[in-house]
Protein backbone atom coordinates (compact mmCIF):
# COMPACT_ATOMS: atom_id res chain seq x y z
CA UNK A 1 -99.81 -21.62 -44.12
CA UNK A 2 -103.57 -21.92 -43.73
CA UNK A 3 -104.70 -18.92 -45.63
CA UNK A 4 -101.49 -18.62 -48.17
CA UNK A 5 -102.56 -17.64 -51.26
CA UNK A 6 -100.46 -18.88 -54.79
CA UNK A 7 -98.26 -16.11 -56.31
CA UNK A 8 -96.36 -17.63 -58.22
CA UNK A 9 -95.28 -21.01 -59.04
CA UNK A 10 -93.21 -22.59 -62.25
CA UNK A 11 -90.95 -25.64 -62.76
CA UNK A 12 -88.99 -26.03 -65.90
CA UNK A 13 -87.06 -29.26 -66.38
CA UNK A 14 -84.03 -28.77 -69.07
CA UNK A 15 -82.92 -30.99 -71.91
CA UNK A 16 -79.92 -31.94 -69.38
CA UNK A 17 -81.57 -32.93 -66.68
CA UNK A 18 -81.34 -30.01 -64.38
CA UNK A 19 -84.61 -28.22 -63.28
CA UNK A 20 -85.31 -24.49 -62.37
CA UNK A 21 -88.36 -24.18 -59.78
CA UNK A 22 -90.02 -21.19 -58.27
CA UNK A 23 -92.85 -21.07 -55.50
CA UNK A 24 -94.17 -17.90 -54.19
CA UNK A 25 -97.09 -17.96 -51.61
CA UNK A 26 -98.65 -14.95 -50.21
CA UNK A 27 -99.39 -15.23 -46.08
CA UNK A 28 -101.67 -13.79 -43.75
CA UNK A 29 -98.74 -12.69 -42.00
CA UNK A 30 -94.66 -12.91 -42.06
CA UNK A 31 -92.55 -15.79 -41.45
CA UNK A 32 -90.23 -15.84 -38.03
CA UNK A 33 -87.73 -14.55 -39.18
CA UNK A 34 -88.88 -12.22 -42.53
CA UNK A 35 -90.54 -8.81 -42.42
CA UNK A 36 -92.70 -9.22 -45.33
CA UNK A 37 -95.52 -11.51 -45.88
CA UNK A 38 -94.18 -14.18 -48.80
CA UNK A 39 -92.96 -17.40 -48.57
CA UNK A 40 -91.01 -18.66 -51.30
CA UNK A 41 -88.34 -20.68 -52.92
CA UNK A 42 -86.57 -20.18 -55.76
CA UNK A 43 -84.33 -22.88 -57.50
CA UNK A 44 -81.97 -24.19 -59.98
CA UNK A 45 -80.98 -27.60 -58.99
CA UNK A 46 -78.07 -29.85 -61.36
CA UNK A 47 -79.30 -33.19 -62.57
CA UNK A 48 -77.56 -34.71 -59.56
CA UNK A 49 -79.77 -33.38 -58.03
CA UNK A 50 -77.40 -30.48 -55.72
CA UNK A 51 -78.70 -26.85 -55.22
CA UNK A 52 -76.71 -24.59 -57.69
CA UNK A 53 -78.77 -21.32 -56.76
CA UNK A 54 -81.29 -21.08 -54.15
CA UNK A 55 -83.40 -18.41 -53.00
CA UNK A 56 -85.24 -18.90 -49.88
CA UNK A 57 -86.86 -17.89 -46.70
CA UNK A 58 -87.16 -20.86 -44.00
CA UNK A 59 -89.21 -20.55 -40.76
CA UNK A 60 -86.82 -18.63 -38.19
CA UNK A 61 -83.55 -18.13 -40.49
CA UNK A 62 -85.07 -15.44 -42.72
CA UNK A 63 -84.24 -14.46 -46.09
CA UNK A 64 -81.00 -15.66 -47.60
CA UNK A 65 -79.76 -17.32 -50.63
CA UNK A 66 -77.84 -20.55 -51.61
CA UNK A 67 -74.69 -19.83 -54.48
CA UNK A 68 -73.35 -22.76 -55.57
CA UNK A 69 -72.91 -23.98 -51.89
CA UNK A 70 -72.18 -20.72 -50.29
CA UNK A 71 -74.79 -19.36 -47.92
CA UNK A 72 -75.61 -15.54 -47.46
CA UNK A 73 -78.70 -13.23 -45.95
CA UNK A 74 -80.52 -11.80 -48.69
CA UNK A 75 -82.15 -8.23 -48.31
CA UNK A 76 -85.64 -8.99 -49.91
CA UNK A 77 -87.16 -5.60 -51.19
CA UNK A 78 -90.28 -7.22 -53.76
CA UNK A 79 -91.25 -10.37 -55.39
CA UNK A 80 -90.15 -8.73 -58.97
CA UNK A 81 -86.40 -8.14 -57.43
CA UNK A 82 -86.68 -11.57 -55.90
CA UNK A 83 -87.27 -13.14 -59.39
CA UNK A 84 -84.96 -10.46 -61.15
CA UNK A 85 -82.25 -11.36 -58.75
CA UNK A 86 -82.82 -15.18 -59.71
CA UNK A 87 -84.02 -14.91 -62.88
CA UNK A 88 -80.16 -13.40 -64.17
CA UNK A 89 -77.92 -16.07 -62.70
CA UNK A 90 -80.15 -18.73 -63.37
CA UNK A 91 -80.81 -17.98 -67.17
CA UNK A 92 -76.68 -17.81 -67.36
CA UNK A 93 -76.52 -20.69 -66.08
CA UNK A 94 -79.39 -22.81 -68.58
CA UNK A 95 -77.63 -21.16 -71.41
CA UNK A 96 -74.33 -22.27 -70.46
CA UNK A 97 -75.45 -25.59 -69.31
CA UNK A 98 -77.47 -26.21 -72.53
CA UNK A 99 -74.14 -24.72 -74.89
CA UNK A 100 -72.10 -27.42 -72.87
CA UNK A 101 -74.92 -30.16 -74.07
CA UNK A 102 -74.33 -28.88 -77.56
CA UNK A 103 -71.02 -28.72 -77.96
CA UNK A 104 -70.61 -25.06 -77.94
CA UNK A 105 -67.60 -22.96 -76.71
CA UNK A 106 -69.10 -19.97 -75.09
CA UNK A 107 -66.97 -16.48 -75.64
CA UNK A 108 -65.16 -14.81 -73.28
């Protein structure tokens, strides 16, 4: 990634231990395996320390995405869907992680 260029890049750690990462880098030119010129990795990892969600593009597999140990292809279309499609499970998730922390019985 000699000439990658920063996009993006943000780490929160929550009150319960789990984190929520994302690292966007903007290439000279595409991965193996993606058609577009970003590298990136999107995360919300438990405090023991397993992938939950994952959003990523490794060398040679392409674009895919991790749900809660399920593996599919992801069809990447911007960097604003990539963080919209992240952004919604992943704030579910904090919120219901955090209610859990506080005691609270979320509605159905």
């Amino acid at each position: 990634m000699g000439d990658a260029q920063p996009v993006l890049s943000y780490r929160r750690d929550l009150p319960n231990g789990d984190i929520i990462q994302v690292v966007v880098w903007l290439l000279s030119e595409p991965l193996p395996g993606s058609p577009h010129p970003y590298k990136y990795r999107m995360h919300y990892q438990k405090a023991d320390a397993s992938d939950y969600i994952r959003y990523d593009n490794e060398r040679g597999k392409g674009d895919h995405r991790h749900i809660d140990g399920a593996e599919e292809p992801y069809c990447f279309e911007s960097v604003k869907n990539l963080a919209l499609d992240f952004s919604l499970p992943s704030s579910k998730l904090a919120q219901q992680e955090v209610s859990n922390e506080q005691g609270f019985q979320g509605e159905d």
